[in-house]
PDB file of N, CA and C in Angstrom:
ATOM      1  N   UNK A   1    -275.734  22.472-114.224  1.00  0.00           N
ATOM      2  CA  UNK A   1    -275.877  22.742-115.644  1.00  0.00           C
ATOM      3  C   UNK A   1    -277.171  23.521-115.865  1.00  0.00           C
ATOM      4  N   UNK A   2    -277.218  24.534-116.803  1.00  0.00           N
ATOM      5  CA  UNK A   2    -278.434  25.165-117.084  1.00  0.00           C
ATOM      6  C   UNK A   2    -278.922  24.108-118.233  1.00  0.00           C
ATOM      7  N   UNK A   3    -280.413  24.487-117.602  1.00  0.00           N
ATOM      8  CA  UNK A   3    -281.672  23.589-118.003  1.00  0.00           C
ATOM      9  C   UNK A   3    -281.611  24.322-119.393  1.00  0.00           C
ATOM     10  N   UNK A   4    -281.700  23.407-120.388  1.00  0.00           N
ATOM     11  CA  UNK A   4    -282.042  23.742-121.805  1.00  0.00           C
ATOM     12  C   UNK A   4    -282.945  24.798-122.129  1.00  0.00           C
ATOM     13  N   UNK A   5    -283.977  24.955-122.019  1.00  0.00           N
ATOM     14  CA  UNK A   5    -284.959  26.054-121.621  1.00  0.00           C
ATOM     15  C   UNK A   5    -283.939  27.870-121.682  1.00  0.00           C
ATOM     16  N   UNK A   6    -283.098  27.664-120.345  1.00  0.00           N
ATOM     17  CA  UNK A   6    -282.482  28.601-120.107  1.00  0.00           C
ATOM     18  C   UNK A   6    -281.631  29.046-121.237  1.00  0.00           C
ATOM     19  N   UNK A   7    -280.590  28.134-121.561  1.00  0.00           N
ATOM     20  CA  UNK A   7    -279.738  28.326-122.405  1.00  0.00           C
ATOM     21  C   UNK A   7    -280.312  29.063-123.243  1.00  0.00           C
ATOM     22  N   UNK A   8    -280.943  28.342-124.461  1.00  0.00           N
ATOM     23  CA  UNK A   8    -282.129  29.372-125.488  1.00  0.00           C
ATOM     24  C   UNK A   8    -282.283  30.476-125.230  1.00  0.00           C
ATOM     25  N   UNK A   9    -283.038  31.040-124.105  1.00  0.00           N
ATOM     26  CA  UNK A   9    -283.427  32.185-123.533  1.00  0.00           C
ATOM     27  C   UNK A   9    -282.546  33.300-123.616  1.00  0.00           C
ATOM     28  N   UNK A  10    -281.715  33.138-123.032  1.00  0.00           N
ATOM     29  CA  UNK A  10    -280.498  33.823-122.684  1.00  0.00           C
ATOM     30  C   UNK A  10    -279.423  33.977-123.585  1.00  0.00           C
ATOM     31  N   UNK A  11    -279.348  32.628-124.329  1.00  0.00           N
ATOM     32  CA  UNK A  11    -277.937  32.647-125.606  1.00  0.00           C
ATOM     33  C   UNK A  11    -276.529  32.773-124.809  1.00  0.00           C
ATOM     34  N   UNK A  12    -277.021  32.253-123.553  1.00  0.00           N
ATOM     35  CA  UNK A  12    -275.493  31.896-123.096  1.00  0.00           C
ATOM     36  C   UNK A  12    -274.877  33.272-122.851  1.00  0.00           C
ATOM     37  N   UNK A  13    -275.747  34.062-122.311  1.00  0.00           N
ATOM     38  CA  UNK A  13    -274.780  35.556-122.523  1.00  0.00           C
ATOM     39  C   UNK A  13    -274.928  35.557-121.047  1.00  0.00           C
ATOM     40  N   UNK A  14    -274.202  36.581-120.174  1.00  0.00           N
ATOM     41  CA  UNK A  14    -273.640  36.647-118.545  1.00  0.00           C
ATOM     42  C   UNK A  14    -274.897  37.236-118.295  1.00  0.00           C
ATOM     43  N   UNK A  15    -275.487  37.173-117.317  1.00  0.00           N
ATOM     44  CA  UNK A  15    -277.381  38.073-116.412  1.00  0.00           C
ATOM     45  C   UNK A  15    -276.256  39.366-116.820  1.00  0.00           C
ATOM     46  N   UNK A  16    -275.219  39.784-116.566  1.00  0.00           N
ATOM     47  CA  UNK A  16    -275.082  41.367-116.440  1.00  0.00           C
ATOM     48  C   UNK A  16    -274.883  42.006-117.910  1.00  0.00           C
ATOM     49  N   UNK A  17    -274.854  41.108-119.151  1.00  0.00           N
ATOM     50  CA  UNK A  17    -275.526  41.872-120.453  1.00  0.00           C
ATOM     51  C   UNK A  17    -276.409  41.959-120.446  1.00  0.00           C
ATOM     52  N   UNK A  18    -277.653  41.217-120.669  1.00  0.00           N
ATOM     53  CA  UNK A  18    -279.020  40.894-119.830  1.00  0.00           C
ATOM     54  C   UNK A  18    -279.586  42.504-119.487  1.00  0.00           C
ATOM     55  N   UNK A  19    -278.829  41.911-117.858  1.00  0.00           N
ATOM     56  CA  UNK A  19    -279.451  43.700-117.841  1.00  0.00           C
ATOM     57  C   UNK A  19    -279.118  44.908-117.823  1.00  0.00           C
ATOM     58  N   UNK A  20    -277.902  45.152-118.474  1.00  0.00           N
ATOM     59  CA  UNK A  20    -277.203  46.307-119.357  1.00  0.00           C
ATOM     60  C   UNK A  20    -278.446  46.858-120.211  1.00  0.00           C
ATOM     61  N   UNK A  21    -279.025  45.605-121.168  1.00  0.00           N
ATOM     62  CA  UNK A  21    -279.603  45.863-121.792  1.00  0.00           C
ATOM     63  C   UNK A  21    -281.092  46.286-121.783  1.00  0.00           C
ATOM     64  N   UNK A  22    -281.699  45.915-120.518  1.00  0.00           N
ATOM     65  CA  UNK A  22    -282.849  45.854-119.946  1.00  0.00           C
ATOM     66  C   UNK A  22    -282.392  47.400-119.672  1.00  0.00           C
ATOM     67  N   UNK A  23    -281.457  47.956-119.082  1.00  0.00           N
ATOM     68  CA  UNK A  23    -281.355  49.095-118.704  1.00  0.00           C
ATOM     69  C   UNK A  23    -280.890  50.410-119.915  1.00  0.00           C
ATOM     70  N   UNK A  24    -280.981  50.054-120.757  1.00  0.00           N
ATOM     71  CA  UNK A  24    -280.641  50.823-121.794  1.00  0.00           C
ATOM     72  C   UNK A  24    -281.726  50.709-122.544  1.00  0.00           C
ATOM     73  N   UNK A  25    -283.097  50.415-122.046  1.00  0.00           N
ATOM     74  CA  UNK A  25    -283.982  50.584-122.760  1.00  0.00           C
ATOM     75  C   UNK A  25    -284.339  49.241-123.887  1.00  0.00           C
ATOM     76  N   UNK A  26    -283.821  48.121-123.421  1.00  0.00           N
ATOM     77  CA  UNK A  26    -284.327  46.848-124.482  1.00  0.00           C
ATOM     78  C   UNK A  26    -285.128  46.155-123.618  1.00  0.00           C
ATOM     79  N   UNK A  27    -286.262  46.848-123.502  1.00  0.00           N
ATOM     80  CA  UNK A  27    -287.519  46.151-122.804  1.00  0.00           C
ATOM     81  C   UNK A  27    -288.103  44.616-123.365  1.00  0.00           C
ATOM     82  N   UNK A  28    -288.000  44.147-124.115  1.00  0.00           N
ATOM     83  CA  UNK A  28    -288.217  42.801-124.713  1.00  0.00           C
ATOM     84  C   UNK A  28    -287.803  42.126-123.725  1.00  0.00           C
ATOM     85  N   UNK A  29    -286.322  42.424-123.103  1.00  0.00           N
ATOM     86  CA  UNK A  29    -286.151  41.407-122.170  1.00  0.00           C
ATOM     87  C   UNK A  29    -287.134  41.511-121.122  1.00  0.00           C
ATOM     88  N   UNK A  30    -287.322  42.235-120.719  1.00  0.00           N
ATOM     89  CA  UNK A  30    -288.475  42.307-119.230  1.00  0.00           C
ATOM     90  C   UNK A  30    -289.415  41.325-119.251  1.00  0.00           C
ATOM     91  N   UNK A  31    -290.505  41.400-120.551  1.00  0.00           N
ATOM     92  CA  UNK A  31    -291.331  40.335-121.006  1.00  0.00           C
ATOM     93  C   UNK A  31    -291.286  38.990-121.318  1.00  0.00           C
ATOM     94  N   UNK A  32    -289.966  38.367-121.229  1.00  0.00           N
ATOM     95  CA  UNK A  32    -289.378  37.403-122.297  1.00  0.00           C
ATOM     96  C   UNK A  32    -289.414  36.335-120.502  1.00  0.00           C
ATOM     97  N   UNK A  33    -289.611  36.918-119.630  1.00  0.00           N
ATOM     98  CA  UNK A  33    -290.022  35.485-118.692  1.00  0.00           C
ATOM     99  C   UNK A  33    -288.272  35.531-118.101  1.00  0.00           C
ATOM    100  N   UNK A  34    -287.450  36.404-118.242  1.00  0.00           N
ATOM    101  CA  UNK A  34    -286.218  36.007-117.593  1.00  0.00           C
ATOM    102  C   UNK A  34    -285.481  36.555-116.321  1.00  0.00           C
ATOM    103  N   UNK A  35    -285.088  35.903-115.342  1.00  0.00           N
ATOM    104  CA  UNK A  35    -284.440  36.832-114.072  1.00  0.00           C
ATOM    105  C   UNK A  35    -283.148  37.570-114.337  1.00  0.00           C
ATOM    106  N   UNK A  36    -283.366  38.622-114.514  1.00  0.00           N
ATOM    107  CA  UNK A  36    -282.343  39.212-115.081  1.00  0.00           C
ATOM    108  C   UNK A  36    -281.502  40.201-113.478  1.00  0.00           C
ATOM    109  N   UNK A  37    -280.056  39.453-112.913  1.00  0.00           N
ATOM    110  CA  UNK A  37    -279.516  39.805-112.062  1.00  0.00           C
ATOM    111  C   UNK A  37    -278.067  39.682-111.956  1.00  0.00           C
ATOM    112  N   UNK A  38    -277.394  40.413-112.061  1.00  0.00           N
ATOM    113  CA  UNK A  38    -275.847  40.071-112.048  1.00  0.00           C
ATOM    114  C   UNK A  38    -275.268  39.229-111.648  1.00  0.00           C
ATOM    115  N   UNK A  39    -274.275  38.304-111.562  1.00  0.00           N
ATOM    116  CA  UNK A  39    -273.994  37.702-110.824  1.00  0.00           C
ATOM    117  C   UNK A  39    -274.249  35.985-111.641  1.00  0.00           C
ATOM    118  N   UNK A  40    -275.019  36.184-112.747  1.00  0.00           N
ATOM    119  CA  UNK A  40    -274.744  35.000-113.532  1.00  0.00           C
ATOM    120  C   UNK A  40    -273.807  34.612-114.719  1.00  0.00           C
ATOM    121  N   UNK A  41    -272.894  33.693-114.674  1.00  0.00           N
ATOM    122  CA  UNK A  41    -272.069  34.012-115.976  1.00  0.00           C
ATOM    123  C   UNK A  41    -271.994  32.038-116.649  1.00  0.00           C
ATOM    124  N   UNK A  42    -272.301  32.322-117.595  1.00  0.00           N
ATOM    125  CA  UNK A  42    -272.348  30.770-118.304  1.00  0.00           C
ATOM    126  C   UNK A  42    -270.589  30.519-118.676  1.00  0.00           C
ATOM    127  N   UNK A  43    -270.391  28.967-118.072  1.00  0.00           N
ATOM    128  CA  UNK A  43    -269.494  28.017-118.107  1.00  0.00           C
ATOM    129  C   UNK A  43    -269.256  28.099-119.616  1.00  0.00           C
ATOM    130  N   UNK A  44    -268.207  28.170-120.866  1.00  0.00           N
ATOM    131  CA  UNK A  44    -268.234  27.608-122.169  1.00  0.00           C
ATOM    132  C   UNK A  44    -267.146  26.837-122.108  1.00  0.00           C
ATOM    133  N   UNK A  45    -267.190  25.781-122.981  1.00  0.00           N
ATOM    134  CA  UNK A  45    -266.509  24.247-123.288  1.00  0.00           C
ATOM    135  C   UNK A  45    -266.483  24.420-124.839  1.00  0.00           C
ATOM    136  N   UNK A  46    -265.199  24.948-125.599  1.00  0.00           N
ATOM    137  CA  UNK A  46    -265.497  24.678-127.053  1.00  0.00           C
ATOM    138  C   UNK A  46    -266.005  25.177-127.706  1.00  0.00           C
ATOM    139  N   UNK A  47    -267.401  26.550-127.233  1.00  0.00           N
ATOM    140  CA  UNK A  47    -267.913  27.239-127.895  1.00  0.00           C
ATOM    141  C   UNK A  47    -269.012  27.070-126.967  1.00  0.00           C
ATOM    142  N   UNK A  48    -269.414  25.601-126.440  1.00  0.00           N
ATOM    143  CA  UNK A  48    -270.560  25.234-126.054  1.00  0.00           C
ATOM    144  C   UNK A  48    -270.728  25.963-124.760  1.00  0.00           C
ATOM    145  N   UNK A  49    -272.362  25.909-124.452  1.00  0.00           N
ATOM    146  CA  UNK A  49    -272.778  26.313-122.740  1.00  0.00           C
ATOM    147  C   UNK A  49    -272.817  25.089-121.794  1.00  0.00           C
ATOM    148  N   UNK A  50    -272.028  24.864-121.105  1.00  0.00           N
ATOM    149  CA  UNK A  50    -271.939  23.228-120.462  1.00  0.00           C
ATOM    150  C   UNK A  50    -272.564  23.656-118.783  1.00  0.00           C
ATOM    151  N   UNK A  51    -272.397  24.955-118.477  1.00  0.00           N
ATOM    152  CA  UNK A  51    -273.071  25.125-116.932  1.00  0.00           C
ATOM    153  C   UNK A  51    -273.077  26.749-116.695  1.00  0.00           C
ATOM    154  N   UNK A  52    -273.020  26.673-115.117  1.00  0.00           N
ATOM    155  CA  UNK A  52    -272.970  28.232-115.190  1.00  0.00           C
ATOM    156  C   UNK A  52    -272.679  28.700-114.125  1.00  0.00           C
ATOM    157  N   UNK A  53    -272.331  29.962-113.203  1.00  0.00           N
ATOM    158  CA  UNK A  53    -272.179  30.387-111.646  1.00  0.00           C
ATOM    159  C   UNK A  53    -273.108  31.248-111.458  1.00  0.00           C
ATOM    160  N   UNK A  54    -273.339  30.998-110.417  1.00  0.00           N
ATOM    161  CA  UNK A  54    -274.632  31.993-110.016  1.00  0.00           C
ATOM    162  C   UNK A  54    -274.402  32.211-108.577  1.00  0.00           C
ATOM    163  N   UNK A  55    -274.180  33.410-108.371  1.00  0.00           N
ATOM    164  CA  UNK A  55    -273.254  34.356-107.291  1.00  0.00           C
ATOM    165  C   UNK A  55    -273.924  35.760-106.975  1.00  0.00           C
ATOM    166  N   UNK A  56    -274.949  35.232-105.284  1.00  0.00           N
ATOM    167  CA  UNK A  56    -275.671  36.625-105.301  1.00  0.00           C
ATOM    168  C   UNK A  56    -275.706  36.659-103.627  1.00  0.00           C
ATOM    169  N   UNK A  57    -275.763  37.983-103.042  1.00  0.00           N
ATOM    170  CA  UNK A  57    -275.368  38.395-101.876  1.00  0.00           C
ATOM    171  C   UNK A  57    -274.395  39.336-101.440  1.00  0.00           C
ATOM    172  N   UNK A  58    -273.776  39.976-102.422  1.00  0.00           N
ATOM    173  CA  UNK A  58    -273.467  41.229-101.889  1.00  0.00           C
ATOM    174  C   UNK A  58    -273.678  42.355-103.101  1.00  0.00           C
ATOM    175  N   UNK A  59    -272.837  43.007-103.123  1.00  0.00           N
ATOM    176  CA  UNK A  59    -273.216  44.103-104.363  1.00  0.00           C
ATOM    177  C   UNK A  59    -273.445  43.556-105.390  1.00  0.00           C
ATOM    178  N   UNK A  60    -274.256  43.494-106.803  1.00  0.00           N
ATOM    179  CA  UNK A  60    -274.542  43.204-107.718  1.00  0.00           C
ATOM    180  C   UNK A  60    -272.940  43.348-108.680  1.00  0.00           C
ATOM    181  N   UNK A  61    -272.115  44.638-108.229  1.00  0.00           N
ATOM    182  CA  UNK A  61    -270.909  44.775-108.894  1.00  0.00           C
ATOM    183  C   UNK A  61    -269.688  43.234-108.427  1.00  0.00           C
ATOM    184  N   UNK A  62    -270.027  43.146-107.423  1.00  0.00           N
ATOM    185  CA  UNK A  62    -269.018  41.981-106.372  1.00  0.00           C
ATOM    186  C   UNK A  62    -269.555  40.587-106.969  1.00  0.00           C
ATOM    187  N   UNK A  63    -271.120  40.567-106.743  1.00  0.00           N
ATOM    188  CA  UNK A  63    -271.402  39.315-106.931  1.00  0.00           C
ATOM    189  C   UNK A  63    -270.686  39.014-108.787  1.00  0.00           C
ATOM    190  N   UNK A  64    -271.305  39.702-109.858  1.00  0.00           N
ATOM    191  CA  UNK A  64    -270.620  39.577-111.065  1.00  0.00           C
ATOM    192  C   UNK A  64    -268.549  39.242-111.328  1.00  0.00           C
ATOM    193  N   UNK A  65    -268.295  40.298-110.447  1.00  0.00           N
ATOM    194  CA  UNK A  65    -266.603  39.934-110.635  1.00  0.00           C
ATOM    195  C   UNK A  65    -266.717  38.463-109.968  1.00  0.00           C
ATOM    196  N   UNK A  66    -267.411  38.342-108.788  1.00  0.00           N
ATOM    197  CA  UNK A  66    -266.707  36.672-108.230  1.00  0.00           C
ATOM    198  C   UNK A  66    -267.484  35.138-109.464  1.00  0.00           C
ATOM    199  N   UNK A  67    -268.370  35.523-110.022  1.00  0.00           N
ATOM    200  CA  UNK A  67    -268.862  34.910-110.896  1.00  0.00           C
ATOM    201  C   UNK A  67    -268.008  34.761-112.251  1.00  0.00           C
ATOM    202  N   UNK A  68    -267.801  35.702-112.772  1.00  0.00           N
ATOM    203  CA  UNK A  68    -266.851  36.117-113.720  1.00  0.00           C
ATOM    204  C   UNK A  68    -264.986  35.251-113.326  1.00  0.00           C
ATOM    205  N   UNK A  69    -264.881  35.375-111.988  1.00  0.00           N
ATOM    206  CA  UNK A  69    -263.877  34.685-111.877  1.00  0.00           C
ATOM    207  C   UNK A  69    -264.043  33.571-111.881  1.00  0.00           C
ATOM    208  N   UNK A  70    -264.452  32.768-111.431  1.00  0.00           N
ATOM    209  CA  UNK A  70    -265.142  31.287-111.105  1.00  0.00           C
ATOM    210  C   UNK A  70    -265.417  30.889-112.314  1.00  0.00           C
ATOM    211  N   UNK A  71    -265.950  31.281-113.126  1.00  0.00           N
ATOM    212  CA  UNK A  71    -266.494  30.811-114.767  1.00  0.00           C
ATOM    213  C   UNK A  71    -265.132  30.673-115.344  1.00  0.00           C
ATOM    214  N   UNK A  72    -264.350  32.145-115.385  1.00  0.00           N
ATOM    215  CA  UNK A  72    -262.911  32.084-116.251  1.00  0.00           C
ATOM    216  C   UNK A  72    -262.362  30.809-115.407  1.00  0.00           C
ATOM    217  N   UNK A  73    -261.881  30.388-114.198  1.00  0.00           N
ATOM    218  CA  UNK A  73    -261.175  29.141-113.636  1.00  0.00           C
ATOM    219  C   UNK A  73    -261.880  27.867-113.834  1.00  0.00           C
ATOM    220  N   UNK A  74    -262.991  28.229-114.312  1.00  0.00           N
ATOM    221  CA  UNK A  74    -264.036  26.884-114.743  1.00  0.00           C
ATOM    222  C   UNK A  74    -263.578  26.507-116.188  1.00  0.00           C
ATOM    223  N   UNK A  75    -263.900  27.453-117.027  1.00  0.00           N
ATOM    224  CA  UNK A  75    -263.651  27.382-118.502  1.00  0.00           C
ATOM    225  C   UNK A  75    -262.374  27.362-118.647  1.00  0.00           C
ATOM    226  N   UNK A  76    -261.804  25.992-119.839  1.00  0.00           N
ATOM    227  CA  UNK A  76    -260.420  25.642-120.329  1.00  0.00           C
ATOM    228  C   UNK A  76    -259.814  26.464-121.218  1.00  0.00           C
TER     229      UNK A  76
END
Protein backbone atom coordinates (compact mmCIF):
# COMPACT_ATOMS: atom_id res chain seq x y z
CA UNK A 1 0.00 0.00 0.00
CA UNK A 2 1.29 3.52 -0.65
CA UNK A 3 2.28 5.37 2.42
CA UNK A 4 -0.16 8.28 2.91
CA UNK A 5 2.49 10.84 2.35
CA UNK A 6 2.69 9.44 -1.24
CA UNK A 7 -0.79 9.31 -2.11
CA UNK A 8 -1.17 13.28 -1.47
CA UNK A 9 1.85 13.89 -3.47
CA UNK A 10 1.02 12.30 -6.43
CA UNK A 11 -3.03 12.32 -6.36
CA UNK A 12 -3.02 8.85 -7.22
CA UNK A 13 -2.05 9.60 -10.78
CA UNK A 14 0.36 6.66 -12.74
CA UNK A 15 4.68 7.97 -12.35
CA UNK A 16 4.10 8.06 -16.32
CA UNK A 17 1.66 11.31 -16.08
CA UNK A 18 4.08 12.50 -13.57
CA UNK A 19 6.56 12.57 -15.99
CA UNK A 20 4.75 13.43 -19.18
CA UNK A 21 4.43 16.32 -17.33
CA UNK A 22 7.84 16.93 -15.91
CA UNK A 23 8.66 16.59 -19.59
CA UNK A 24 6.48 19.05 -21.08
CA UNK A 25 7.87 21.56 -19.10
CA UNK A 26 5.82 21.35 -15.52
CA UNK A 27 8.88 21.75 -13.52
CA UNK A 28 7.03 22.04 -10.08
CA UNK A 29 7.13 18.49 -10.20
CA UNK A 30 10.98 18.19 -10.15
CA UNK A 31 11.00 20.24 -6.83
CA UNK A 32 8.00 18.74 -5.13
CA UNK A 33 10.46 15.80 -3.57
CA UNK A 34 8.94 13.05 -6.04
CA UNK A 35 10.54 9.93 -8.03
CA UNK A 36 9.14 10.43 -11.01
CA UNK A 37 9.64 6.95 -13.27
CA UNK A 38 7.37 4.92 -15.32
CA UNK A 39 6.39 1.98 -14.35
CA UNK A 40 4.19 3.13 -11.34
CA UNK A 41 0.45 2.84 -11.55
CA UNK A 42 -1.93 3.22 -8.36
CA UNK A 43 -4.39 0.24 -7.43
CA UNK A 44 -8.22 2.14 -7.25
CA UNK A 45 -11.06 0.47 -5.09
CA UNK A 46 -14.28 2.67 -5.54
CA UNK A 47 -12.61 5.75 -6.44
CA UNK A 48 -10.16 5.16 -3.61
CA UNK A 49 -6.06 4.63 -3.81
CA UNK A 50 -5.84 1.24 -1.83
CA UNK A 51 -2.06 0.28 -3.30
CA UNK A 52 -0.02 0.34 -6.22
CA UNK A 53 2.60 -1.64 -8.87
CA UNK A 54 5.79 -0.65 -9.21
CA UNK A 55 7.51 -2.33 -12.24
CA UNK A 56 11.11 -1.32 -13.21
CA UNK A 57 13.85 -3.11 -15.27
CA UNK A 58 13.41 -2.99 -18.65
CA UNK A 59 12.28 -0.20 -20.97
CA UNK A 60 10.49 2.51 -19.16
CA UNK A 61 7.75 1.88 -22.18
CA UNK A 62 7.56 -2.16 -21.01
CA UNK A 63 7.95 -1.53 -17.46
CA UNK A 64 4.57 0.98 -17.61
CA UNK A 65 2.40 -1.50 -19.97
CA UNK A 66 3.27 -4.50 -17.38
CA UNK A 67 2.26 -2.16 -14.49
CA UNK A 68 -0.71 -0.86 -16.21
CA UNK A 69 -1.70 -4.48 -16.67
CA UNK A 70 -1.28 -5.73 -13.21
CA UNK A 71 -3.16 -2.61 -11.71
CA UNK A 72 -6.17 -3.13 -14.42
CA UNK A 73 -6.24 -7.21 -13.05
CA UNK A 74 -5.82 -5.74 -9.56
CA UNK A 75 -8.61 -3.16 -9.75
CA UNK A 76 -12.47 -4.52 -9.66
Amino acid sequence: MLPRHRERTNGGAATAEIEDNINQARTAFVTAGILVLRGGVPIHVNGAVVGAVGVAGLTKEIDAEIANTAATALSP
